[in-house]
C-alpha atoms as a PDB file:
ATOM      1  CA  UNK A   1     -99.357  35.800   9.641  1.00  0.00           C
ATOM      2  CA  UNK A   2     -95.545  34.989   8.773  1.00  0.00           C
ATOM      3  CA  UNK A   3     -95.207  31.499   8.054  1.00  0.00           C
ATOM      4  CA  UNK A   4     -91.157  31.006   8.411  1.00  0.00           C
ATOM      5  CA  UNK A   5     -90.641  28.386  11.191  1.00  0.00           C
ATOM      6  CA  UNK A   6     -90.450  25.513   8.693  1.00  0.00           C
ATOM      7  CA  UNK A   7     -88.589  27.422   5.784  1.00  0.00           C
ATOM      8  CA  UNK A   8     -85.784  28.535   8.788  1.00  0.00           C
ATOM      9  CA  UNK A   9     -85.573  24.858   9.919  1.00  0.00           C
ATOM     10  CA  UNK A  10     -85.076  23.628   5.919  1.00  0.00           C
ATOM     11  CA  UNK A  11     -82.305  26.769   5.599  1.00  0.00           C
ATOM     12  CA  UNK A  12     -80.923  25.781   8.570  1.00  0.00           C
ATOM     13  CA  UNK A  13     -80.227  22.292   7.709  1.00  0.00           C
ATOM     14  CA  UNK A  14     -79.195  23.834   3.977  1.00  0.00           C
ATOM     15  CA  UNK A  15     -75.928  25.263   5.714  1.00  0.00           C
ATOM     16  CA  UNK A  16     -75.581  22.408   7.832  1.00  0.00           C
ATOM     17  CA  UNK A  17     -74.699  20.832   4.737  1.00  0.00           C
ATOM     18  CA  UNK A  18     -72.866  23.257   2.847  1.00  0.00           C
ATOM     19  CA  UNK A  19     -70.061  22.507   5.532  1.00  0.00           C
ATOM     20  CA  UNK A  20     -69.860  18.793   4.232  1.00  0.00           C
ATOM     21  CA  UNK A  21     -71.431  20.080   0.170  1.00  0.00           C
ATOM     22  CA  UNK A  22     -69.371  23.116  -0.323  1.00  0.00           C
ATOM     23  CA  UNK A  23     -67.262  23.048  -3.759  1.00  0.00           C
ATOM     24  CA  UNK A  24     -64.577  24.409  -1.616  1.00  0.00           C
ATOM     25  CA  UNK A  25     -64.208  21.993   0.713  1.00  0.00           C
ATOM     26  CA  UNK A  26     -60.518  21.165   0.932  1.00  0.00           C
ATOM     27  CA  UNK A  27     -60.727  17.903   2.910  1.00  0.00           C
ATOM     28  CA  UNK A  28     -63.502  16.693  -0.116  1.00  0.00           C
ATOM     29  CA  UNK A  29     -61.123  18.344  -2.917  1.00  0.00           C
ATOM     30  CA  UNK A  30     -58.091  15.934  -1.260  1.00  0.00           C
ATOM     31  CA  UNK A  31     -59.590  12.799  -1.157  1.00  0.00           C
ATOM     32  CA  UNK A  32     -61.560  13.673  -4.999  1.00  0.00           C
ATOM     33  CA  UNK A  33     -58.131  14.166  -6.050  1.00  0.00           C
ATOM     34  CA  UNK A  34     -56.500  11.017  -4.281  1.00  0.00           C
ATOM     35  CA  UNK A  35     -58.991   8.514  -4.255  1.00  0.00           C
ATOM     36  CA  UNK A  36     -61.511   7.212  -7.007  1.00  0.00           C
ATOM     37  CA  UNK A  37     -63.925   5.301  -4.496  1.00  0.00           C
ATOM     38  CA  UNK A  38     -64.433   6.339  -1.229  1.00  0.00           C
ATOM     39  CA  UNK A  39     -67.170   6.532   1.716  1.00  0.00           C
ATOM     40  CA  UNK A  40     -67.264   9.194   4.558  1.00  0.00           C
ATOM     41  CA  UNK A  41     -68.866  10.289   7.270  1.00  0.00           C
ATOM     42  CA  UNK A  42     -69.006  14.090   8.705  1.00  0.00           C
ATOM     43  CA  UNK A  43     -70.147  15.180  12.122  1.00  0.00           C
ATOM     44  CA  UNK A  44     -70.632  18.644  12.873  1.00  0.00           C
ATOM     45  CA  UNK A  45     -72.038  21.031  15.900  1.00  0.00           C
ATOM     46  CA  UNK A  46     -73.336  24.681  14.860  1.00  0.00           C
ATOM     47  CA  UNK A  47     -73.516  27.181  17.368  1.00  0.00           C
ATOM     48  CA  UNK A  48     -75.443  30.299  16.983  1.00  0.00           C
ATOM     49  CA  UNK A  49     -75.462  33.411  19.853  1.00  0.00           C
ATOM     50  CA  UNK A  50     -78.580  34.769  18.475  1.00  0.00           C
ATOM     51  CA  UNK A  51     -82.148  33.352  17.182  1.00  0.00           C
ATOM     52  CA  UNK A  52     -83.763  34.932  13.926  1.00  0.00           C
ATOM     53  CA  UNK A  53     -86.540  33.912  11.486  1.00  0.00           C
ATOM     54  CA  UNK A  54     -85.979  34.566   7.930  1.00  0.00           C
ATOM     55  CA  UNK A  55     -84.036  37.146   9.339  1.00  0.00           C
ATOM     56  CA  UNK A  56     -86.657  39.015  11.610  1.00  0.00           C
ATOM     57  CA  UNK A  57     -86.420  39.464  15.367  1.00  0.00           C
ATOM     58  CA  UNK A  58     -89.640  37.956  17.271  1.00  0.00           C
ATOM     59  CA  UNK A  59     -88.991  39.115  20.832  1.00  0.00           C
ATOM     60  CA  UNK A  60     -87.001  36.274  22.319  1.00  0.00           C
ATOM     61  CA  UNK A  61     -83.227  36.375  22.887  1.00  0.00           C
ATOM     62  CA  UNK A  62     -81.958  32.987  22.720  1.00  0.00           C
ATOM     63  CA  UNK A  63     -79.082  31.322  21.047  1.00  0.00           C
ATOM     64  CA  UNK A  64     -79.338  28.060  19.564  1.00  0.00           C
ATOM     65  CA  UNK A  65     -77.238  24.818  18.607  1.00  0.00           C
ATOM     66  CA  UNK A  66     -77.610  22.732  15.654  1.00  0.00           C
ATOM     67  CA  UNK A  67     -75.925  19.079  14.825  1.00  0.00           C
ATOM     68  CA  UNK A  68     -74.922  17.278  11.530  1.00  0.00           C
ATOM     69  CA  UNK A  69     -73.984  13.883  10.870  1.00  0.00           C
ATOM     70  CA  UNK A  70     -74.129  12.956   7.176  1.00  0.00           C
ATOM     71  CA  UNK A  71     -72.766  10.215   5.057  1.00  0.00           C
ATOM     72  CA  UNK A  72     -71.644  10.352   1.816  1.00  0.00           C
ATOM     73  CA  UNK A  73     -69.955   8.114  -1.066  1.00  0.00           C
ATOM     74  CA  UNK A  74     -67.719   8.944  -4.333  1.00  0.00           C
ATOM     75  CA  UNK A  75     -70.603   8.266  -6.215  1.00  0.00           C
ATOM     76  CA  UNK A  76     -72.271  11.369  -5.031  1.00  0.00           C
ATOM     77  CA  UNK A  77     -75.167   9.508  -2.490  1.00  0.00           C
ATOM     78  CA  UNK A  78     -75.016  11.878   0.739  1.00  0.00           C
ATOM     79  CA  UNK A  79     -77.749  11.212   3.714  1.00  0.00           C
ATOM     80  CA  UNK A  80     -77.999  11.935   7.059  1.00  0.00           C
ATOM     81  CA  UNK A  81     -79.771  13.448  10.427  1.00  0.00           C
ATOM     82  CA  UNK A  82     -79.578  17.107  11.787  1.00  0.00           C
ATOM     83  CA  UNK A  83     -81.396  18.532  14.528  1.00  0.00           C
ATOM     84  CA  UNK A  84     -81.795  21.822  16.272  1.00  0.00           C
ATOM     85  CA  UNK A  85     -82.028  23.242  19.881  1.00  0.00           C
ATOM     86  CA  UNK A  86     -83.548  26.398  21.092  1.00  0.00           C
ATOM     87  CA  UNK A  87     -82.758  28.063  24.374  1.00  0.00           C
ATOM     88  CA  UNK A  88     -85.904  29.509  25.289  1.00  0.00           C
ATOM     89  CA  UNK A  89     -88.248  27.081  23.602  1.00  0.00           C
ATOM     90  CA  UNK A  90     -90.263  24.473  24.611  1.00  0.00           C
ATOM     91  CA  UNK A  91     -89.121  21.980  24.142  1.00  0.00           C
ATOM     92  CA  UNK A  92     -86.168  23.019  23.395  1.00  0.00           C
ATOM     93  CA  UNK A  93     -85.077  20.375  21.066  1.00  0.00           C
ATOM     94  CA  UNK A  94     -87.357  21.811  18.341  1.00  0.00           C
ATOM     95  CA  UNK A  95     -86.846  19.516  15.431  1.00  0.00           C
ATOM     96  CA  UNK A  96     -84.857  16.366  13.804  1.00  0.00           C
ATOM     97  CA  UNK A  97     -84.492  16.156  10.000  1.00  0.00           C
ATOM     98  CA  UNK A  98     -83.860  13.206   8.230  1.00  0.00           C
ATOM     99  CA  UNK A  99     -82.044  14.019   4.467  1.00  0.00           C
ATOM    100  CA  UNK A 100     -81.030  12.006   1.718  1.00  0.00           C
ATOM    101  CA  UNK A 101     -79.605  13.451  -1.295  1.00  0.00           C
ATOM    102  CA  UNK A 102     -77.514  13.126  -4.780  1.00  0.00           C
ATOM    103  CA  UNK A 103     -75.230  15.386  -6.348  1.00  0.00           C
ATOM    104  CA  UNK A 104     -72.077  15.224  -8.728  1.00  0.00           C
ATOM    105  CA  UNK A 105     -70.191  17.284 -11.279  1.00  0.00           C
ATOM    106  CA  UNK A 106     -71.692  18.408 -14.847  1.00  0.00           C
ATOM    107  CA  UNK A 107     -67.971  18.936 -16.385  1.00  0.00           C
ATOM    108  CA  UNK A 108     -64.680  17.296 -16.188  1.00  0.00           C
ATOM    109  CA  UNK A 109     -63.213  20.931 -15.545  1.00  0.00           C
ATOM    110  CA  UNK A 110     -65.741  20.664 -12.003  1.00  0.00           C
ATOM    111  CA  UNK A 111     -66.596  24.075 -12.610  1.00  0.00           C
ATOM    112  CA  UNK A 112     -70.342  23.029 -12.973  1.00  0.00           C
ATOM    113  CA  UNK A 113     -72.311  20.514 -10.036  1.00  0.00           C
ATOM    114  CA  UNK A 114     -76.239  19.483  -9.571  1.00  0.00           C
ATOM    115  CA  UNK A 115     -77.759  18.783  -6.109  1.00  0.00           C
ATOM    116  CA  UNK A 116     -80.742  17.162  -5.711  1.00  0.00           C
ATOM    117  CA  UNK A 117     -82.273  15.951  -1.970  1.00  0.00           C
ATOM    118  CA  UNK A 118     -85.567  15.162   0.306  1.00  0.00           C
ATOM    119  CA  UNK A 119     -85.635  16.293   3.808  1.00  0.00           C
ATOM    120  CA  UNK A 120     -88.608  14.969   6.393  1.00  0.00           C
ATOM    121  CA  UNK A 121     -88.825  16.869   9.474  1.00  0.00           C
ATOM    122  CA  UNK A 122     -89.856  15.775  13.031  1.00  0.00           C
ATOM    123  CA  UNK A 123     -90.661  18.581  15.162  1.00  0.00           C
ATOM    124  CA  UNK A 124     -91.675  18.110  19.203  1.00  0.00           C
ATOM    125  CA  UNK A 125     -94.097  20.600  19.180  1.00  0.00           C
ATOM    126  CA  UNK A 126     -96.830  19.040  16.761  1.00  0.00           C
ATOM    127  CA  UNK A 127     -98.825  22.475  16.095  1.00  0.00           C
ATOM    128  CA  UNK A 128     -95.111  23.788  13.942  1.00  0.00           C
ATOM    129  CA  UNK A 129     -95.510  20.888  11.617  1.00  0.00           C
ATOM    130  CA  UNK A 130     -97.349  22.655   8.772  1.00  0.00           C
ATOM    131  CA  UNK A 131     -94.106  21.825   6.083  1.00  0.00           C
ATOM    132  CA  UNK A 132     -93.307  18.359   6.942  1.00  0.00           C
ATOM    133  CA  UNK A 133     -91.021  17.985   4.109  1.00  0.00           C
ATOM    134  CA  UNK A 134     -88.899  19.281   1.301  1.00  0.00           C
ATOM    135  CA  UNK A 135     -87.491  19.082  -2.179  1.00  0.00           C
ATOM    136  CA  UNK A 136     -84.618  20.544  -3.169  1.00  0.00           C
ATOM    137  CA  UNK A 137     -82.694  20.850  -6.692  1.00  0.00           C
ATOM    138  CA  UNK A 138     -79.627  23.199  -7.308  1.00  0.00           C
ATOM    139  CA  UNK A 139     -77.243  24.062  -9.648  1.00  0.00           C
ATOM    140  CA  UNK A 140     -74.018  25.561  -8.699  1.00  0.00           C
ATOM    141  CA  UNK A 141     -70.870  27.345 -10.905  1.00  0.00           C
ATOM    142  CA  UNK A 142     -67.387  27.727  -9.984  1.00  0.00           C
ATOM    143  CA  UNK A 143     -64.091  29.585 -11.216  1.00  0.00           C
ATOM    144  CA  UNK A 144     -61.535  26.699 -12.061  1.00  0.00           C
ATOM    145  CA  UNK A 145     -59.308  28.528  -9.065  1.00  0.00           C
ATOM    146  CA  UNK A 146     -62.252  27.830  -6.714  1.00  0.00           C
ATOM    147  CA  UNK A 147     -62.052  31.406  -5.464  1.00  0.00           C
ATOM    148  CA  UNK A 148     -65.387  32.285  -6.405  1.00  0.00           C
ATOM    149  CA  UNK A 149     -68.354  30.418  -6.466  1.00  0.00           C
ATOM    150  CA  UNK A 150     -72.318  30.668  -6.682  1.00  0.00           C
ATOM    151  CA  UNK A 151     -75.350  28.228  -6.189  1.00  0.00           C
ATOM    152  CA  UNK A 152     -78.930  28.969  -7.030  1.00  0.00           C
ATOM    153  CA  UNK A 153     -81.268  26.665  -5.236  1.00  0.00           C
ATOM    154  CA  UNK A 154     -85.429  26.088  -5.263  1.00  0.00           C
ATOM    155  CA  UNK A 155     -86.882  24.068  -2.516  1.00  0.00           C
ATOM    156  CA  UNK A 156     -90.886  22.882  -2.185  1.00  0.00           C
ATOM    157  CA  UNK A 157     -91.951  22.386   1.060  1.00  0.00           C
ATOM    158  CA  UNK A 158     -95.070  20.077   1.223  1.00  0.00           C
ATOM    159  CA  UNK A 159     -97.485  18.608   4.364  1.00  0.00           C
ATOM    160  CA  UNK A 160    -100.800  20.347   5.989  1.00  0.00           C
ATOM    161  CA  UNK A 161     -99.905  23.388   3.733  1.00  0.00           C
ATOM    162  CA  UNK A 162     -97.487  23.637   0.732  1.00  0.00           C
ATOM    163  CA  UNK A 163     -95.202  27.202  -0.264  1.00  0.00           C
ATOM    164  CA  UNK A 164     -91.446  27.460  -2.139  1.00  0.00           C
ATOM    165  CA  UNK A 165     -88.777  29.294  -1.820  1.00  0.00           C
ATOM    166  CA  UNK A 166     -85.560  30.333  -4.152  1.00  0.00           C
ATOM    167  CA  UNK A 167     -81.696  30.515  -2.491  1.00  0.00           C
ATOM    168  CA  UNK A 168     -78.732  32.146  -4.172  1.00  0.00           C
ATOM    169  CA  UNK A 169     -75.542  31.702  -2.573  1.00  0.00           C
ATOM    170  CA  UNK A 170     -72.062  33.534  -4.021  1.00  0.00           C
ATOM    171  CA  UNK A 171     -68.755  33.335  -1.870  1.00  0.00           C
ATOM    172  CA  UNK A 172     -65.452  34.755  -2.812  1.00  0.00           C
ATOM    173  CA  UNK A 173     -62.619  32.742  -0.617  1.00  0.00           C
ATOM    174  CA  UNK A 174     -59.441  33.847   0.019  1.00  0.00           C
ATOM    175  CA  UNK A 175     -56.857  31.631   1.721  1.00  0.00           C
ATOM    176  CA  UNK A 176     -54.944  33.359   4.128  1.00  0.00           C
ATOM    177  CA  UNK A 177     -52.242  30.146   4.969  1.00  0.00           C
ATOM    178  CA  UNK A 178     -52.561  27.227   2.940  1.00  0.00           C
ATOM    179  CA  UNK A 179     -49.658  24.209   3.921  1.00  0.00           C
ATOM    180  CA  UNK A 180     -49.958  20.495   3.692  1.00  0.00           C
ATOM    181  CA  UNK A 181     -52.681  20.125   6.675  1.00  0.00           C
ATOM    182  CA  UNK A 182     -53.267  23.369   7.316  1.00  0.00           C
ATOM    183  CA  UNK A 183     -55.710  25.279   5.193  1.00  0.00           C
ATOM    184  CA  UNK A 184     -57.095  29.573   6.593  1.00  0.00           C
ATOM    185  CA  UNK A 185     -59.402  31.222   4.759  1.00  0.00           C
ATOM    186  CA  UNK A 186     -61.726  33.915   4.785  1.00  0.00           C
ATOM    187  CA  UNK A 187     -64.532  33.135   2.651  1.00  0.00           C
ATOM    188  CA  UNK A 188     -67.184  36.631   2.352  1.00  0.00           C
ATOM    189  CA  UNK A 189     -70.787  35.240   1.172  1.00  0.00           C
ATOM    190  CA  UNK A 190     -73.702  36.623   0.067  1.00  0.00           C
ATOM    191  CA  UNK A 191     -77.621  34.900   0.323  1.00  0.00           C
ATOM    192  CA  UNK A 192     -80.373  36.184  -1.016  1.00  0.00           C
ATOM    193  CA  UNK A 193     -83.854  34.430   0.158  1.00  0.00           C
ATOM    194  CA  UNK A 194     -87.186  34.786  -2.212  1.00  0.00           C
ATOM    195  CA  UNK A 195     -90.149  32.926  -1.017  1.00  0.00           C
ATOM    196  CA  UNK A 196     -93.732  32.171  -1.529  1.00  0.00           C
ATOM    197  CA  UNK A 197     -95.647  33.715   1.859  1.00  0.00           C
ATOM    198  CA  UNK A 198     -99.084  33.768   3.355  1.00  0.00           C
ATOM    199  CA  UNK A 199    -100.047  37.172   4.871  1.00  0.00           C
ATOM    200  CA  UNK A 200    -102.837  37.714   7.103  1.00  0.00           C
ATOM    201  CA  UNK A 201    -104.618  41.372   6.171  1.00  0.00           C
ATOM    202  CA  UNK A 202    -107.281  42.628   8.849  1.00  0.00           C
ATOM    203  CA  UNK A 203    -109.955  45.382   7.928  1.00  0.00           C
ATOM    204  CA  UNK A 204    -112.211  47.074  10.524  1.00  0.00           C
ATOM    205  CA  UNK A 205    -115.804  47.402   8.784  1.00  0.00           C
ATOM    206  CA  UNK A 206    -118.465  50.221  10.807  1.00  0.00           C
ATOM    207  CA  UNK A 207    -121.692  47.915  10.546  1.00  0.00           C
ATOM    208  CA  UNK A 208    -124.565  49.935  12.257  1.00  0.00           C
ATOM    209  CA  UNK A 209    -122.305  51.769  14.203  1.00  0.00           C
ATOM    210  CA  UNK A 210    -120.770  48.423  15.511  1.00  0.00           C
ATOM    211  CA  UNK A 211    -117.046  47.909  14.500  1.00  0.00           C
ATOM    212  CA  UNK A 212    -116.387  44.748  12.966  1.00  0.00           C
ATOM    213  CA  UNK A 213    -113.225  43.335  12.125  1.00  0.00           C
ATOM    214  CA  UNK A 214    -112.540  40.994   9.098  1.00  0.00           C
ATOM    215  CA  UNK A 215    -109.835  38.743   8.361  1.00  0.00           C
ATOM    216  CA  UNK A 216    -108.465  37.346   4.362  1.00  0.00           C
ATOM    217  CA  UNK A 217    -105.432  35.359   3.267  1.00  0.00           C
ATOM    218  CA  UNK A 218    -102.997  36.920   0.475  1.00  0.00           C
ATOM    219  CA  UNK A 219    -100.241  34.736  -1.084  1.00  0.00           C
ATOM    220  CA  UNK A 220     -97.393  36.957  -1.905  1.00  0.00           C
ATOM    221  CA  UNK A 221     -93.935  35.754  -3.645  1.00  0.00           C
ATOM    222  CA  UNK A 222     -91.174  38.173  -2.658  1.00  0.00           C
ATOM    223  CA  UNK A 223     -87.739  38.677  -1.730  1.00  0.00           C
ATOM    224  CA  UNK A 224     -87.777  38.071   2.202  1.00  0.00           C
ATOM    225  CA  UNK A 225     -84.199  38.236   3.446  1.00  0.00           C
ATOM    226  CA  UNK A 226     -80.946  39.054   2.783  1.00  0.00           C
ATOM    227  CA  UNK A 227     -77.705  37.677   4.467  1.00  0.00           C
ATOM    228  CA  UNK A 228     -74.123  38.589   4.618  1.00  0.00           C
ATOM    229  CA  UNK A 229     -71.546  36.808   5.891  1.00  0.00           C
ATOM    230  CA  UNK A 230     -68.163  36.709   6.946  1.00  0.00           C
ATOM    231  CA  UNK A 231     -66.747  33.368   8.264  1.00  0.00           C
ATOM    232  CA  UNK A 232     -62.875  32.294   8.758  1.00  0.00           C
ATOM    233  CA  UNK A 233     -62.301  28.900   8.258  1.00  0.00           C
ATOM    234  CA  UNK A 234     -59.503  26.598   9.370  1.00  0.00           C
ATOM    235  CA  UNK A 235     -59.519  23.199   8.344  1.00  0.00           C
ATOM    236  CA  UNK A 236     -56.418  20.995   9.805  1.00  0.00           C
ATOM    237  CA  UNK A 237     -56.257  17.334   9.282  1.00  0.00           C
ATOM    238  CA  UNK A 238     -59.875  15.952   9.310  1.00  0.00           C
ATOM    239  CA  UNK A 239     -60.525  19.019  11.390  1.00  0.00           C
ATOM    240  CA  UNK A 240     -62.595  21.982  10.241  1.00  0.00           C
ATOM    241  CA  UNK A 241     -63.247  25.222  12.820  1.00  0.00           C
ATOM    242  CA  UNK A 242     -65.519  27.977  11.592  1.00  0.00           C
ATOM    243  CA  UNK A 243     -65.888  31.279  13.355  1.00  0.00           C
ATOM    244  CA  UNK A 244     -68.246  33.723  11.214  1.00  0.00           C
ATOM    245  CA  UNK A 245     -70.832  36.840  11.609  1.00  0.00           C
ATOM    246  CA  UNK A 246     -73.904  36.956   9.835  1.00  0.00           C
ATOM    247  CA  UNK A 247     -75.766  40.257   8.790  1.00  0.00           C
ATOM    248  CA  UNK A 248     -79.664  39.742   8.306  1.00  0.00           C
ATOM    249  CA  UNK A 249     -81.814  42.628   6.180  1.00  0.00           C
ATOM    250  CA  UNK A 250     -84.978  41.714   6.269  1.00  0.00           C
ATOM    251  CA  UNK A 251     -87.342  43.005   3.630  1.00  0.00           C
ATOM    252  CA  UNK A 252     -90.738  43.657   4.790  1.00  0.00           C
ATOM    253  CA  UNK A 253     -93.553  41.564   3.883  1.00  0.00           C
ATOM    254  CA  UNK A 254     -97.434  42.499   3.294  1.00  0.00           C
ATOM    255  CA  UNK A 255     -97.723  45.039   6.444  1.00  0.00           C
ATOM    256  CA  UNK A 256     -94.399  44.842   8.054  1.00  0.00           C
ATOM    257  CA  UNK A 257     -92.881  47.920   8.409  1.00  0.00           C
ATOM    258  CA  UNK A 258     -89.241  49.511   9.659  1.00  0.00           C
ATOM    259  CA  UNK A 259     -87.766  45.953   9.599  1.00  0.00           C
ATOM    260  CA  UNK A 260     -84.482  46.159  11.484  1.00  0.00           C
ATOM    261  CA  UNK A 261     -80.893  44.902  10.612  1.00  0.00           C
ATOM    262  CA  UNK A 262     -80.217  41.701  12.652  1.00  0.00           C
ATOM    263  CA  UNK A 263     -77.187  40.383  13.375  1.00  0.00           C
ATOM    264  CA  UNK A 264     -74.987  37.201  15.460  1.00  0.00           C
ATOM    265  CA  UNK A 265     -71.874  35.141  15.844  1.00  0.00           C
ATOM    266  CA  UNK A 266     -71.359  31.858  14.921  1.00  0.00           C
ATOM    267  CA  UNK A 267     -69.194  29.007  15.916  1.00  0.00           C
ATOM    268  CA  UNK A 268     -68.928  25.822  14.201  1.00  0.00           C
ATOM    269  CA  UNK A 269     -66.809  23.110  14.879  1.00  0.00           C
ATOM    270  CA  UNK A 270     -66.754  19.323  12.255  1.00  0.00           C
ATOM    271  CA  UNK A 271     -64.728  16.364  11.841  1.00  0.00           C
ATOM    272  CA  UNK A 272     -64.575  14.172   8.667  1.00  0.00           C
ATOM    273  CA  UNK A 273     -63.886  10.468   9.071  1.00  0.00           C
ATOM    274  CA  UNK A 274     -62.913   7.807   5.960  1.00  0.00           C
ATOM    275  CA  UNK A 275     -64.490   4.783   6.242  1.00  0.00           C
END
């Protein structure tokens, strides 16, 4: 049995966030730069032509939409609610996450940030609730140009059952036009998903010539997906537009076998209002 539903909901809401979090986020580097005390709030909508869990296809071709809407303060408080929809599920608003978080800066050169956060999900369909919520803590490094950047993340999820999981994130971002509201760039990025995962072994046993079948449980911690991706971003005014395709490989798990490369487009499209 591959538990992911819960860990893909927490991931999903993880990039959710990087499009508000993200070191490189010009419209946050402007107003860091300008302004000494500020509040914000950032709405965003995700869209997503294909579904995959931790990477893995499991039979059902649907796309799906996600939403963001997060607020956030100089002082480095950030909280807000996300939620996902499914195409072919029932229902098909899945889950709602509520998130509240704190992160800031470890050196004056900003080459060096912490991220800490709780997330508490809701989920329509009572029987996916195993992980009911999440703690996060990362730590992130950046060149002082910005251009390259990673972030190294572990997250345990807690409720009926309990499991963690390890993130690392690297971009390299190169800025194709960059004027006074208009920023381009391409932004190549690389994840890299370890995780804590219950498997579910079966074993056929010949008991006087009667074949029996027995069930056991084996934790495993291994490296269960990797991700590249290649987004272009355009942020104008308070504007940001993301168009991107994602490469999963999946790495196979207890008995999975012959995993197959996954892949999908992805359009995202935010807005990020001073208060």
């Amino acid at each position: 049995m591959f538990q992911s539903t819960a860990q893909d909901d927490e991931t999903m809401v993880d990039s959710l966030l990087d499009e508000f979090l993200s070191a490189d986020n010009q419209i946050i580097d402007d107003l860091l730069l300008s302004l000494s005390n500020f509040n914000l709030i950032y709405a965003s909508t995700t869209y997503n032509t294909k579904t995959y869990f931790s990477g893995r296809d499991i039979g059902i071709d649907q796309y799906n939409i996600s939403t963001q809407l997060t607020y956030a303060n100089s002082n480095g408080f950030y909280t807000g609610i996300s939620g996902a929809y499914f195409s072919q599920f029932y229902p098909k608003w899945d889950v709602t996450t509520l998130y509240i978080g704190f992160g800031n800066y470890l050196n004056k050169q900003k080459t060096l940030s912490y991220n800490t956060a709780y997330s508490r999900y809701f989920y329509a369909n009572s029987e996916d609730n195993i992980f009911a919520n999440t703690l996060d803590f990362g730590l992130g490094i950046r060149t002082k140009n910005k251009i390259l950047a990673t972030q190294l993340t572990g997250s345990y999820l807690f409720g009926k059952e309990s499991s963690f999981h390890f993130l690392s994130k690297t971009y390299f971002k190169t800025n194709l036009l960059k004027e006074k509201n208009t920023l381009i760039t391409i932004k190549p990025q690389l994840n890299i998903f370890f995780g804590k995962q219950t498997i579910e072994l079966s074993r056929i046993d010949i008991i006087e010539n009667i074949p029996e079948t027995t069930y056991s449980k084996n934790t495993v911690f291994d490296l269960i997906n990797t991700q590249l991706i290649f987004p272009v971003e355009c942020t104008f005014n308070n504007f940001d537009i993301c168009f991107g395709y994602t490469f999963n490989f999946p790495h196979p798990i207890g008995e999975e076998v012959s995993l197959k490369t996954t892949s999908f487009f992805n359009f995202s499209l935010g807005y990020l209002l001073e208060l």
